[in-house]
Protein backbone atom coordinates (compact mmCIF):
# COMPACT_ATOMS: atom_id res chain seq x y z
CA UNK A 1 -28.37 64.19 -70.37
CA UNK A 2 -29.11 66.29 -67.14
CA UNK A 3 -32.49 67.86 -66.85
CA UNK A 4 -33.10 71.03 -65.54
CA UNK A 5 -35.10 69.90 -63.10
CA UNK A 6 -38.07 71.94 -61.80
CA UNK A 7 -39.28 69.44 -58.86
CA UNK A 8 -37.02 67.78 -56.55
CA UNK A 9 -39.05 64.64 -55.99
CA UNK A 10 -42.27 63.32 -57.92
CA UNK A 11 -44.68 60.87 -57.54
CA UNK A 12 -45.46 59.16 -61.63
CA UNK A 13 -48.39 57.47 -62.06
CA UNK A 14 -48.16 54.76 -64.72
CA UNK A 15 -51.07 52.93 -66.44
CA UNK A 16 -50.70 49.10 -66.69
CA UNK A 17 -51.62 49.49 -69.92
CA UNK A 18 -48.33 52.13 -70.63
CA UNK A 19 -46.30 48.60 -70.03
CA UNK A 20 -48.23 46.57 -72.91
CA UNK A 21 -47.39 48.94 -75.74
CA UNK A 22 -48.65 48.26 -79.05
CA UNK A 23 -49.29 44.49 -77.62
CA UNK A 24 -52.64 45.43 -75.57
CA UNK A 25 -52.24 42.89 -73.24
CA UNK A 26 -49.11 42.31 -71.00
CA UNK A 27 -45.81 43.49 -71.37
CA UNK A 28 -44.05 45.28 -74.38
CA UNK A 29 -39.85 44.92 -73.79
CA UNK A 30 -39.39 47.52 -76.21
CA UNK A 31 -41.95 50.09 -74.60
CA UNK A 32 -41.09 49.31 -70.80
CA UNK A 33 -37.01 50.05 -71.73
CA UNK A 34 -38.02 53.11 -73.81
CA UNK A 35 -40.11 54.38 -70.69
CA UNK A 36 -37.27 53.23 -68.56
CA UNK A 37 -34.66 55.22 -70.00
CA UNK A 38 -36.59 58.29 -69.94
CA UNK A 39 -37.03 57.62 -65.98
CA UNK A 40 -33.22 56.57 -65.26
CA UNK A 41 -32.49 60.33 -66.92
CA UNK A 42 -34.61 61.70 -64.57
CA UNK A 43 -33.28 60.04 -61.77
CA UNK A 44 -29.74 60.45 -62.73
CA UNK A 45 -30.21 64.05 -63.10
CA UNK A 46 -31.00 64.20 -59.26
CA UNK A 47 -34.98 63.88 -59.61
CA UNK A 48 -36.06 61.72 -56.32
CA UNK A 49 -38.98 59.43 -58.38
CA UNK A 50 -41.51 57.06 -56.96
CA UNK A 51 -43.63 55.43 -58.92
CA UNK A 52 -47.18 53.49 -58.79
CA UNK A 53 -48.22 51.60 -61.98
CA UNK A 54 -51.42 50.05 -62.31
CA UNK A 55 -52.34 46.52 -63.47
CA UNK A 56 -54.97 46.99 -65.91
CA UNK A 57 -52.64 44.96 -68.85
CA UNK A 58 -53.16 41.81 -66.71
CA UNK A 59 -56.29 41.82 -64.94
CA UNK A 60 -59.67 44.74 -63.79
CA UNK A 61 -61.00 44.29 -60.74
CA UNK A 62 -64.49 46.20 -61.90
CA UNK A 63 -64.18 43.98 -64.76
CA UNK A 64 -64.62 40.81 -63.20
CA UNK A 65 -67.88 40.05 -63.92
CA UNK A 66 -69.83 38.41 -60.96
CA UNK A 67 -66.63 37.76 -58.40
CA UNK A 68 -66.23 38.59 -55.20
CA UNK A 69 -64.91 42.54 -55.57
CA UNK A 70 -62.47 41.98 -52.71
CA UNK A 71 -61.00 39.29 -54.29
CA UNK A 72 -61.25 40.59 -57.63
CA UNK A 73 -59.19 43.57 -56.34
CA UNK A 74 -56.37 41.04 -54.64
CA UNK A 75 -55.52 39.72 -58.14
CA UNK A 76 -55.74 43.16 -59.30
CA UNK A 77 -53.04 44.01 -56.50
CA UNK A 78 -51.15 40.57 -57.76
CA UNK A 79 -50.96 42.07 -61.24
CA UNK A 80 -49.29 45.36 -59.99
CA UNK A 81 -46.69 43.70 -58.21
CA UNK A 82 -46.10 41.94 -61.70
CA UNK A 83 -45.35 45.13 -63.24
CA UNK A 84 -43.96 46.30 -60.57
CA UNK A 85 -41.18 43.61 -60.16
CA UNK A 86 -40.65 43.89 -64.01
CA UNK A 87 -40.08 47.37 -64.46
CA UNK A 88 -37.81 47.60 -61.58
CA UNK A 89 -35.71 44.88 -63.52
CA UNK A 90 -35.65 47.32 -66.65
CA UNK A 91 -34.69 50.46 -64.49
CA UNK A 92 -31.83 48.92 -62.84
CA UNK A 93 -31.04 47.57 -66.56
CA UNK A 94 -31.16 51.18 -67.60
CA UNK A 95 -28.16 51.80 -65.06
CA UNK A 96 -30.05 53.23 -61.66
CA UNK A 97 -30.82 52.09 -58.73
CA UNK A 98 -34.38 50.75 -58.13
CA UNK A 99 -36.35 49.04 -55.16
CA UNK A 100 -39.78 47.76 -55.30
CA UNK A 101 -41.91 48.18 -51.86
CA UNK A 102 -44.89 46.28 -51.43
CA UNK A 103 -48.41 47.45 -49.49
CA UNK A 104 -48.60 43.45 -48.53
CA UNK A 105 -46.60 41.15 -46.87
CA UNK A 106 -44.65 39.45 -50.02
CA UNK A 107 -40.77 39.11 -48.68
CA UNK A 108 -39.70 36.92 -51.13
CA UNK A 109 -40.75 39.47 -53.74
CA UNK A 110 -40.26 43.04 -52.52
CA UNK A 111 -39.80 44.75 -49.21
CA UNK A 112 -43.13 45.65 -46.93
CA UNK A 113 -43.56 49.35 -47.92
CA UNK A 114 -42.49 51.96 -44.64
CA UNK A 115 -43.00 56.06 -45.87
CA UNK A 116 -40.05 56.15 -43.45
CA UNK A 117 -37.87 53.31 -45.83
CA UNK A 118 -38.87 54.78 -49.12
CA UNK A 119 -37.72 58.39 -48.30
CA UNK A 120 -33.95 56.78 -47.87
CA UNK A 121 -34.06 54.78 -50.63
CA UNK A 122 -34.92 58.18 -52.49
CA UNK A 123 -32.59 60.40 -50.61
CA UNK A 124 -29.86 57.66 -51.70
CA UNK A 125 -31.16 57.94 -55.55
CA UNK A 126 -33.05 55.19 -55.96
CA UNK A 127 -35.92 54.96 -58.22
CA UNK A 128 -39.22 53.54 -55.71
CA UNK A 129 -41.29 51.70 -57.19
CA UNK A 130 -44.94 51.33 -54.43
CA UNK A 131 -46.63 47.94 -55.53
CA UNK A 132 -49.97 46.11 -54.56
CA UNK A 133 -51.51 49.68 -54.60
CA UNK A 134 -52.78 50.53 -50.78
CA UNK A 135 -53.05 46.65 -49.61
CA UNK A 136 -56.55 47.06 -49.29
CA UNK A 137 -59.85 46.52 -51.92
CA UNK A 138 -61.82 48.95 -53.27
CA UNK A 139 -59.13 51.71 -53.73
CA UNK A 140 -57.51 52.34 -57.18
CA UNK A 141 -53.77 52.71 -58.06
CA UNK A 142 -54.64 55.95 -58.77
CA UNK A 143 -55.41 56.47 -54.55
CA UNK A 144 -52.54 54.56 -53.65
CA UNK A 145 -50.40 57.31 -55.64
CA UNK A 146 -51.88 60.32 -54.19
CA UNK A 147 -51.09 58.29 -50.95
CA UNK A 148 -47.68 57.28 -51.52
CA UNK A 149 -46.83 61.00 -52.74
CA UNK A 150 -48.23 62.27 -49.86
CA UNK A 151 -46.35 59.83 -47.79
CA UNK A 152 -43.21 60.64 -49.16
CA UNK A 153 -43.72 64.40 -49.58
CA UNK A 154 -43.39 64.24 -53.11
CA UNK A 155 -43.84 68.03 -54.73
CA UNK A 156 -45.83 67.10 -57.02
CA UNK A 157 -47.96 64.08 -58.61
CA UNK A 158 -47.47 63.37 -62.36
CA UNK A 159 -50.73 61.15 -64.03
CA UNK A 160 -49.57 60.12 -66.91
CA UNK A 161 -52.39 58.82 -69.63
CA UNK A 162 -53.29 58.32 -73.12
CA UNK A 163 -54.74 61.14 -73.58
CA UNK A 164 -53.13 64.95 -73.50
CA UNK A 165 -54.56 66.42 -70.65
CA UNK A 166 -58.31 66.57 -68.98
CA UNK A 167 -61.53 66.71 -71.02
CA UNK A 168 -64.55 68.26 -70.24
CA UNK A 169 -65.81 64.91 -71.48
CA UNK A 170 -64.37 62.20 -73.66
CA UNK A 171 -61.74 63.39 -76.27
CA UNK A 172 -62.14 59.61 -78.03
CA UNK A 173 -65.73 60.07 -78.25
CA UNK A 174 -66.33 63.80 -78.63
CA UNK A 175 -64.69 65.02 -81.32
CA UNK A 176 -65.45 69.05 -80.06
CA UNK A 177 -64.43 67.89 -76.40
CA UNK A 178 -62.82 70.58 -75.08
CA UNK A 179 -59.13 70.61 -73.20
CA UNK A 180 -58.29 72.59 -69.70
CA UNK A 181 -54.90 74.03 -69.09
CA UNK A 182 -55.63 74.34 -65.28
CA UNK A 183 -58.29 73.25 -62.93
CA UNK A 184 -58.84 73.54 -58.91
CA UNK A 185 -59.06 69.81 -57.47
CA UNK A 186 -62.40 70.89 -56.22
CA UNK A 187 -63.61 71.61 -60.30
CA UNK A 188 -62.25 67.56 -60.48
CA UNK A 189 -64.67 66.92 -58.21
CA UNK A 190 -67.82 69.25 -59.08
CA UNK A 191 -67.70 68.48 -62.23
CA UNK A 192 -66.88 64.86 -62.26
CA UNK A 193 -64.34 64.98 -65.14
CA UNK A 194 -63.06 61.26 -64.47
CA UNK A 195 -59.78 61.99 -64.68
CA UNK A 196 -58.93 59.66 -61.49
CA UNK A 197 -60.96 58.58 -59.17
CA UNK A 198 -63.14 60.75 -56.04
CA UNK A 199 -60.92 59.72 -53.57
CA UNK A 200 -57.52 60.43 -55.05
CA UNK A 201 -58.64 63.81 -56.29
CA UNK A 202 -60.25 64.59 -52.94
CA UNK A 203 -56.83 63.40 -50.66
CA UNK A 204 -54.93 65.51 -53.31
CA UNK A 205 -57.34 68.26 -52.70
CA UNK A 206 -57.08 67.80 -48.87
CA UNK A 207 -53.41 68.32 -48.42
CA UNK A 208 -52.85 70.36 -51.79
CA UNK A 209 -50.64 68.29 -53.68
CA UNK A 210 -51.08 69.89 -57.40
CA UNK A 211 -51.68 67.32 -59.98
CA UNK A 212 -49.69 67.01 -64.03
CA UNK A 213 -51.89 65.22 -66.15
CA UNK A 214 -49.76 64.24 -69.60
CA UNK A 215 -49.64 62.23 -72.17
CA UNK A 216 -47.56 59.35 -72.38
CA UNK A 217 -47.91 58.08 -75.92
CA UNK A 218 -45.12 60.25 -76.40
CA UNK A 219 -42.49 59.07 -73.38
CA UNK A 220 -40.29 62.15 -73.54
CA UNK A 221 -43.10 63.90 -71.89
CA UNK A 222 -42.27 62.55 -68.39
CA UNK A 223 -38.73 64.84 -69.32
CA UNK A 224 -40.85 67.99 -69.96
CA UNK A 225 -42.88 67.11 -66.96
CA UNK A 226 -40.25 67.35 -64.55
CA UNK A 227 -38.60 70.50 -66.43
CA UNK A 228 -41.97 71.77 -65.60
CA UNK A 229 -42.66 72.42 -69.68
CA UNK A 230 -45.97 73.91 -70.52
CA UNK A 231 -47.82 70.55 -71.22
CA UNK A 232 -51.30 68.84 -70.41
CA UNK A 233 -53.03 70.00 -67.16
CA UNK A 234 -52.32 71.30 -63.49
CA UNK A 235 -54.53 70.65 -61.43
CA UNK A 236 -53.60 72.36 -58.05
């Protein structure tokens, strides 16, 4: 299928938890290929993707009880570059090309990230795939993909969630909670709608990259995303 694209390149934000699928915990085969596929359309339709996936179906840094938070957060980086590694695996399955880049030193694993690097591998359409989120503690995957977009002047940064958009609170706890179609970064901010974290919203803010928040319990919404369909929320 080609897409009519709207965006040249785009930065996709994956949950950890996207990868585990009905499982909860890990990784789903069935619900990495299906996300995959969707991506290897993309790509083969000319759409320059990078890609930052969390680790929350392995391990959660703020989770970890009484341990060290630095070190908490270097597992958490050792659990991206698990999914990382895998879904690379499953995109080159899905018949693209794919190279992981890592924020740390791991050459046996995956290539020491360069903004420089990663705009080739693009340009030469490969899917990127930025692991071990910014190399450094205390910043979520969700900063090291406003980062990585901004490194490689993507056009725009797709979050894709489990939910359908951004809340004015909770959606899974407030039944009247009530959806935005659009929002300024600095609303994000002001009214501290949790949709990522301060710092990503701020560096997004900052150097006005505009924001897609969608849902990815349905997949074929990272298609309609890139068409530039009328779903979930812009921020911008």
């Amino acid at each position: 299928m080609i897409i009519n694209a709207k965006y040249k390149r785009v930065m996709l934000k994956l949950s950890g938890e996207a990868l585990a699928g009905e499982k909860g915990f890990g990784i789903d085969d069935a619900a990495v290929k299906k996300i995959s596929a969707l991506i290897a359309e993309c790509v083969s339709s000319g759409v320059q993707t990078g890609i930052v996936v969390g680790g929350g179906n392995f391990w959660r840094g703020r989770s970890s009880g009484e341990m060290d938070r630095a070190r908490a957060d270097n597992i958490g980086m050792l659990a991206i570059m698990m999914n990382s590694l895998f879904l690379c695996d499953a995109l080159i399955e899905a018949g693209i090309g794919c190279k992981v880049m890592s924020a740390v030193d791991m050459p046996k694993f995956a290539e020491l990230f360069s903004a420089e690097k990663a705009r080739e591998y693009l340009d030469a359409g490969n899917a990127v795939i930025f692991g071990a989120g910014t190399g450094n503690p205390f910043f979520s995957t969700d900063s090291a993909a406003a980062l990585r977009a901004l490194e490689i002047k993507a056009d725009i940064y797709f979050k894709a969630t489990n939910v359908d958009g951004v809340y004015d609170r909770d959606p899974k706890k407030f039944p009247d909670a009530v959806k935005y179609d659009r929002l300024t970064h600095d609303e994000v901010l002001e009214k501290r709608l949790g949709v990522m974290d301060a710092t990503a919203a701020a560096l997004c803010r900052d150097y006005a990259l505009g924001i897609l928040v969608f849902n990815l319990n349905d997949p074929e919404n990272i298609i309609r995303a890139v068409r530039g369909d009328n779903i979930g929320t812009v921020i911008n």
